[in-house]
Protein backbone atom coordinates (compact mmCIF):
# COMPACT_ATOMS: atom_id res chain seq x y z
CA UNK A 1 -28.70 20.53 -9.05
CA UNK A 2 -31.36 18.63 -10.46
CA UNK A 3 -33.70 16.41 -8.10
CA UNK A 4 -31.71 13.30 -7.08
CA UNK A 5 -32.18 9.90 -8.86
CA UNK A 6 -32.69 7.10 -7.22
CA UNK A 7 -29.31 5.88 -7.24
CA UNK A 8 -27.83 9.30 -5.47
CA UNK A 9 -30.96 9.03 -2.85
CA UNK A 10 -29.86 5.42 -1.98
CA UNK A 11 -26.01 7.10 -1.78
CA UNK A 12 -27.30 9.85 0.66
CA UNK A 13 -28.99 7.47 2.59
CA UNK A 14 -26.10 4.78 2.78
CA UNK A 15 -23.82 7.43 4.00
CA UNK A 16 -26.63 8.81 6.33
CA UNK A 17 -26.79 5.08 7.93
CA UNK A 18 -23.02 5.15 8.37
CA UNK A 19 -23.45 8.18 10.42
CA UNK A 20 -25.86 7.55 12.64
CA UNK A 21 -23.70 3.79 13.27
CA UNK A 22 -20.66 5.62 13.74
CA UNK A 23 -22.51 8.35 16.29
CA UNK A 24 -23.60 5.58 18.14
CA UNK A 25 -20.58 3.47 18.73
CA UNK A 26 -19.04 7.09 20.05
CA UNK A 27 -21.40 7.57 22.32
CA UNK A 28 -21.78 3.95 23.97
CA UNK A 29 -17.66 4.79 23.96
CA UNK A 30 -18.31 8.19 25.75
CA UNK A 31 -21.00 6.56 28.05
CA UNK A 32 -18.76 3.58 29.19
CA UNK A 33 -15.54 5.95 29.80
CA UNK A 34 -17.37 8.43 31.07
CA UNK A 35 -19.14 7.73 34.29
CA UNK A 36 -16.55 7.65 36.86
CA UNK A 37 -18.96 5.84 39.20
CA UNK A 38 -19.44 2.93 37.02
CA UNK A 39 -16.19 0.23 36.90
CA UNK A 40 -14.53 0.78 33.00
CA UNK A 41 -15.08 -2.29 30.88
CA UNK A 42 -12.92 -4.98 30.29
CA UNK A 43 -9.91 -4.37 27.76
CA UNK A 44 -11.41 -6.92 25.04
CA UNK A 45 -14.93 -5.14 25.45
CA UNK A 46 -12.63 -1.69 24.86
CA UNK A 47 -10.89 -2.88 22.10
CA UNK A 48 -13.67 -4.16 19.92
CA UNK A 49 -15.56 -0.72 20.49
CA UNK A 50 -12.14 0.63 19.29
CA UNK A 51 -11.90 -1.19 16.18
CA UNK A 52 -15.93 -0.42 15.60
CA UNK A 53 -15.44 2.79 15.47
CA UNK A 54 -12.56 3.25 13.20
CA UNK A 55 -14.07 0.87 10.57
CA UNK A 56 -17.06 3.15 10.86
CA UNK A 57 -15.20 6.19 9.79
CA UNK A 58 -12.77 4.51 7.13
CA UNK A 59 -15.96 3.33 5.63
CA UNK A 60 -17.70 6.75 6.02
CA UNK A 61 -14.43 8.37 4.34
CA UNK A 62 -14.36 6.32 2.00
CA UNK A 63 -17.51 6.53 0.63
CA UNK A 64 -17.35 10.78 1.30
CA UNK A 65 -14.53 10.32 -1.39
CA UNK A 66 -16.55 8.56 -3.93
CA UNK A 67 -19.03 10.47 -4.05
CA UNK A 68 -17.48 13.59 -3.70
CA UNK A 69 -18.97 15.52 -5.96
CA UNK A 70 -22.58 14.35 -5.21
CA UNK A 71 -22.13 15.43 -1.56
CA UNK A 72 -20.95 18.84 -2.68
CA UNK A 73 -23.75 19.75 -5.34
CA UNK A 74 -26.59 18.59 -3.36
CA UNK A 75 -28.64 20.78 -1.68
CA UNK A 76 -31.38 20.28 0.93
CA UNK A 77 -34.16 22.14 0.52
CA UNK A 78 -37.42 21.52 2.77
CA UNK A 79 -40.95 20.80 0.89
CA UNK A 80 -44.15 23.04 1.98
CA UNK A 81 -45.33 19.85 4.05
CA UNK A 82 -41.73 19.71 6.27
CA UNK A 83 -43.22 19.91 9.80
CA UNK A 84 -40.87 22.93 10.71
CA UNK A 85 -42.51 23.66 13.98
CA UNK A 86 -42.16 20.30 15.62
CA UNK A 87 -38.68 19.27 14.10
CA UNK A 88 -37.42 23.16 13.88
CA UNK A 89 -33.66 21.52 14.77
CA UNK A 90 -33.57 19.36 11.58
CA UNK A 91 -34.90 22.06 9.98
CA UNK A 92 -32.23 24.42 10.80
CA UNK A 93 -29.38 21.85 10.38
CA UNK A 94 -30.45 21.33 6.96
CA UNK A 95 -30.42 25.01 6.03
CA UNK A 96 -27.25 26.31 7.54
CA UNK A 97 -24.83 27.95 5.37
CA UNK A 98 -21.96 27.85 8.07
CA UNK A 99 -20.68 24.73 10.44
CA UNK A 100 -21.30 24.46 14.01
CA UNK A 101 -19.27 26.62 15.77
CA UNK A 102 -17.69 23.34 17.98
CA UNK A 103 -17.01 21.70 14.50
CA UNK A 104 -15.35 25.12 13.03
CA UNK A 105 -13.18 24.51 16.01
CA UNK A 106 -12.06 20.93 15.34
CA UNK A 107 -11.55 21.26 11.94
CA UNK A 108 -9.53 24.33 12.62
CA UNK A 109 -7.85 22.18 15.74
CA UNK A 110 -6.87 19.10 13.35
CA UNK A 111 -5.52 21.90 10.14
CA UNK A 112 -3.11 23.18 12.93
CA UNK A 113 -2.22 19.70 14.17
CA UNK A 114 -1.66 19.09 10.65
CA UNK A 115 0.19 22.28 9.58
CA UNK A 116 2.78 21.85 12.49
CA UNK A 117 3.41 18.30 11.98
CA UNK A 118 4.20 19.32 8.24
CA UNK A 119 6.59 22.19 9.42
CA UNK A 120 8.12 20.45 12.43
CA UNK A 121 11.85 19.68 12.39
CA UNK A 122 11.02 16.57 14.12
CA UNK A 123 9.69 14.94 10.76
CA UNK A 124 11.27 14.15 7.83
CA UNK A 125 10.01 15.15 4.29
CA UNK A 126 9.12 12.47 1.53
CA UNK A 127 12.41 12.62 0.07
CA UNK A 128 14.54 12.79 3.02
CA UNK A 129 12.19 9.84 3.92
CA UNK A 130 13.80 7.90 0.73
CA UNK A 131 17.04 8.65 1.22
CA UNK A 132 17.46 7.94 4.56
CA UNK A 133 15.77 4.23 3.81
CA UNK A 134 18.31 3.97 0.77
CA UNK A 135 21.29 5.03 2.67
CA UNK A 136 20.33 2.58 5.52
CA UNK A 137 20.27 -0.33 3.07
CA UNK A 138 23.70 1.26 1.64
CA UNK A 139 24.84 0.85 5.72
CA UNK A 140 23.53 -2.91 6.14
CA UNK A 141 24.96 -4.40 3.11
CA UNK A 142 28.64 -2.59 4.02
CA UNK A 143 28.59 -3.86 7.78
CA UNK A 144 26.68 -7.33 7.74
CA UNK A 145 29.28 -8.31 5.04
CA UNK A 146 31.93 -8.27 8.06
CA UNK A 147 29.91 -10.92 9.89
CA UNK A 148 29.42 -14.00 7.74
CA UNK A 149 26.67 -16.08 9.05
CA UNK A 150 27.45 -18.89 11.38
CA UNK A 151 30.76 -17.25 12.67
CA UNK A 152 31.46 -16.69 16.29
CA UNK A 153 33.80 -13.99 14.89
CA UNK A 154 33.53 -10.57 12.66
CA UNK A 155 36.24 -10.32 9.96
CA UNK A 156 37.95 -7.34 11.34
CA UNK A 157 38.70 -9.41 14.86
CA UNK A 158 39.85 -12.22 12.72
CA UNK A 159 42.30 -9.83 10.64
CA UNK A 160 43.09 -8.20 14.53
CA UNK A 161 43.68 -11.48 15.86
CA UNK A 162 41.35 -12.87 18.20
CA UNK A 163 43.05 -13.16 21.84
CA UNK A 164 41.95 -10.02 22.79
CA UNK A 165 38.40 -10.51 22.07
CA UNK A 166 35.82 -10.46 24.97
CA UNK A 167 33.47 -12.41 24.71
CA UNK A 168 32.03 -12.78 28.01
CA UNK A 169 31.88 -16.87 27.79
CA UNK A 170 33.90 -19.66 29.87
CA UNK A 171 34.64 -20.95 26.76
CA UNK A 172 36.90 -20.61 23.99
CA UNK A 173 34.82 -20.54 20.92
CA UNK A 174 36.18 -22.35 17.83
CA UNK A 175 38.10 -19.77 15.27
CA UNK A 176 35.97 -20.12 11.83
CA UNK A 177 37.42 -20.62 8.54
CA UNK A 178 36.64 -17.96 6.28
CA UNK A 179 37.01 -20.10 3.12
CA UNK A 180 34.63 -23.75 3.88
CA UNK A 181 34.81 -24.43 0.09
CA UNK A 182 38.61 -25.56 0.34
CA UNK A 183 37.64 -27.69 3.25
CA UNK A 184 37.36 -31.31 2.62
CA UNK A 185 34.76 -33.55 4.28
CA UNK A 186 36.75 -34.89 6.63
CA UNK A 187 38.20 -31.43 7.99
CA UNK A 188 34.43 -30.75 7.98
CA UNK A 189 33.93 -33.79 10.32
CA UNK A 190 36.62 -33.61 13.08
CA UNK A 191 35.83 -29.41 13.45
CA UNK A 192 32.27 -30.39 14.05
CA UNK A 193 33.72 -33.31 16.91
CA UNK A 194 35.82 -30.29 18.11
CA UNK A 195 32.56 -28.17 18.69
CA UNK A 196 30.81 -31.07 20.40
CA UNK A 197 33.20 -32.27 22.96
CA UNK A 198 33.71 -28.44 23.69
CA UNK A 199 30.20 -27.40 24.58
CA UNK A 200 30.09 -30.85 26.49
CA UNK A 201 32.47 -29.38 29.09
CA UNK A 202 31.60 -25.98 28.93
CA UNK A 203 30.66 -24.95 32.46
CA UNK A 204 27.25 -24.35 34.04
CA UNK A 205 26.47 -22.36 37.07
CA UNK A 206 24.24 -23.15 39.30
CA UNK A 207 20.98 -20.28 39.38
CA UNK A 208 21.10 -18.42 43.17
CA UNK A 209 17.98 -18.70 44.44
CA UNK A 210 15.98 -15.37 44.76
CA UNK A 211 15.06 -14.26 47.87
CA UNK A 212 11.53 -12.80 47.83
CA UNK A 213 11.05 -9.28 49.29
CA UNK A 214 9.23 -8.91 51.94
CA UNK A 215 6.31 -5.77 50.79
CA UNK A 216 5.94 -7.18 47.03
CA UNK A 217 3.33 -5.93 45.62
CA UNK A 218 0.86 -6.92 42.79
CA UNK A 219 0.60 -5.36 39.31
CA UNK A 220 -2.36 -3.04 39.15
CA UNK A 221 -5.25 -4.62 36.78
CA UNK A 222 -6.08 -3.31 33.43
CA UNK A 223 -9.27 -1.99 34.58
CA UNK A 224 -8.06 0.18 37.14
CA UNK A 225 -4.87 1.67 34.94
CA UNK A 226 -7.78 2.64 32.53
CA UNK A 227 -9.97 3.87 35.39
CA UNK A 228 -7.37 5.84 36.32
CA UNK A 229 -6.44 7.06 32.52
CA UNK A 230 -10.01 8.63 32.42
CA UNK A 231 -11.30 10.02 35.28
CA UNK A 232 -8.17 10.33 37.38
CA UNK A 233 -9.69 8.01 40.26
CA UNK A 234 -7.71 5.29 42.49
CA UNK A 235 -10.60 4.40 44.19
């Protein structure tokens, strides 16, 4: 390509700055997780780093994206006054035609990752996807109509009869009326004086004190579950 305008050498150097962030919120990440002799940081501390670092790389995607095709027709090419003896690592990073072996690796790591989750029986394709979320609402709208709102009853028990319901309570629950619109206001009235004076005598037990156990112990903290998480240490 042509030499860069300005505009594409501010882009480059935008995305270079996004880098070198996101590298260094990794490696503070790597250097707090990774000492075993040093206690792990608090789980706030943890997940602000967290949330750092994947705002770094959703804003270093998204800018790869947008400038896609700048990134791939650009070429770095040293000028006679490069100082190649003293910086012969930039210098060789700039001119390789291949990746780094260890990225080859994870790139070729995440493609299989991605390959078998595409393949796996264990996840459903886009359209499977659909219909299962369309037959689901097909399920909800056939089933909640049995149970109106504000019934203690479905309408299959009430069609059953309901003495042979169990309900679990001490209480007989009041039957609803499937029809409230033929109801006047004054049936209205005395059901709702039914439902009062019926939950005034419904019984209450009494809560049996717990006896505490004798070796109870305390939850681990935080810290030490993700102490434990990295570097396999109880200590």
């Amino acid at each position: 390509m042509a030499d860069p305008s300005v505009s594409q050498i501010k882009t480059l150097d935008s995305l270079r700055s996004r880098l070198l962030a996101l590298r260094s919120s990794l490696q503070t990440l790597q250097t707090d997780l990774g000492d075993p002799q040093q206690p792990l940081p608090n789980w706030t501390s943890l997940q602000r780093q967290t949330r750092i670092i994947l705002d770094g790389i959703e804003e270093v995607l998204v800018q790869s994206r947008e400038n896609e095709e700048l990134l791939t027709t650009t070429v770095a090419i040293p000028t006679p006054d490069f100082p190649a003896q003293t910086s012969d690592h930039i210098l060789n990073a700039l001119l390789r035609t291949k990746l780094d072996p260890s990225i080859e690796e994870w790139i070729e790591e995440a493609d299989h990752h991605n390959a078998g989750q595409a393949h796996s029986s264990h996840v459903l394709a886009e359209v499977d996807l659909s219909n299962l979320w369309a037959r689901a609402t097909e399920i909800y709208h056939t089933h909640g109509s049995r149970y109106p709102w504000g019934a203690d009853y479905s309408r299959e028990e009430l069609e059953d009869g309901i003495q042979n319901v169990v309900t679990g309570l001490k209480r007989d629950l009041v039957e609803p009326v499937l029809e409230p619109d033929e109801l006047d206001d004054d049936d209205d009235d005395v059901g709702e004086d039914q439902q009062e004076a019926e939950q005034d005598q419904m019984e209450v037990d009494k809560p049996t004190a717990l006896t505490p156990k004798a070796s109870l112990r305390q939850p681990m903290a935080v810290s030490s579950i993700l102490k434990f998480l990295s570097t396999g240490s109880t200590g």
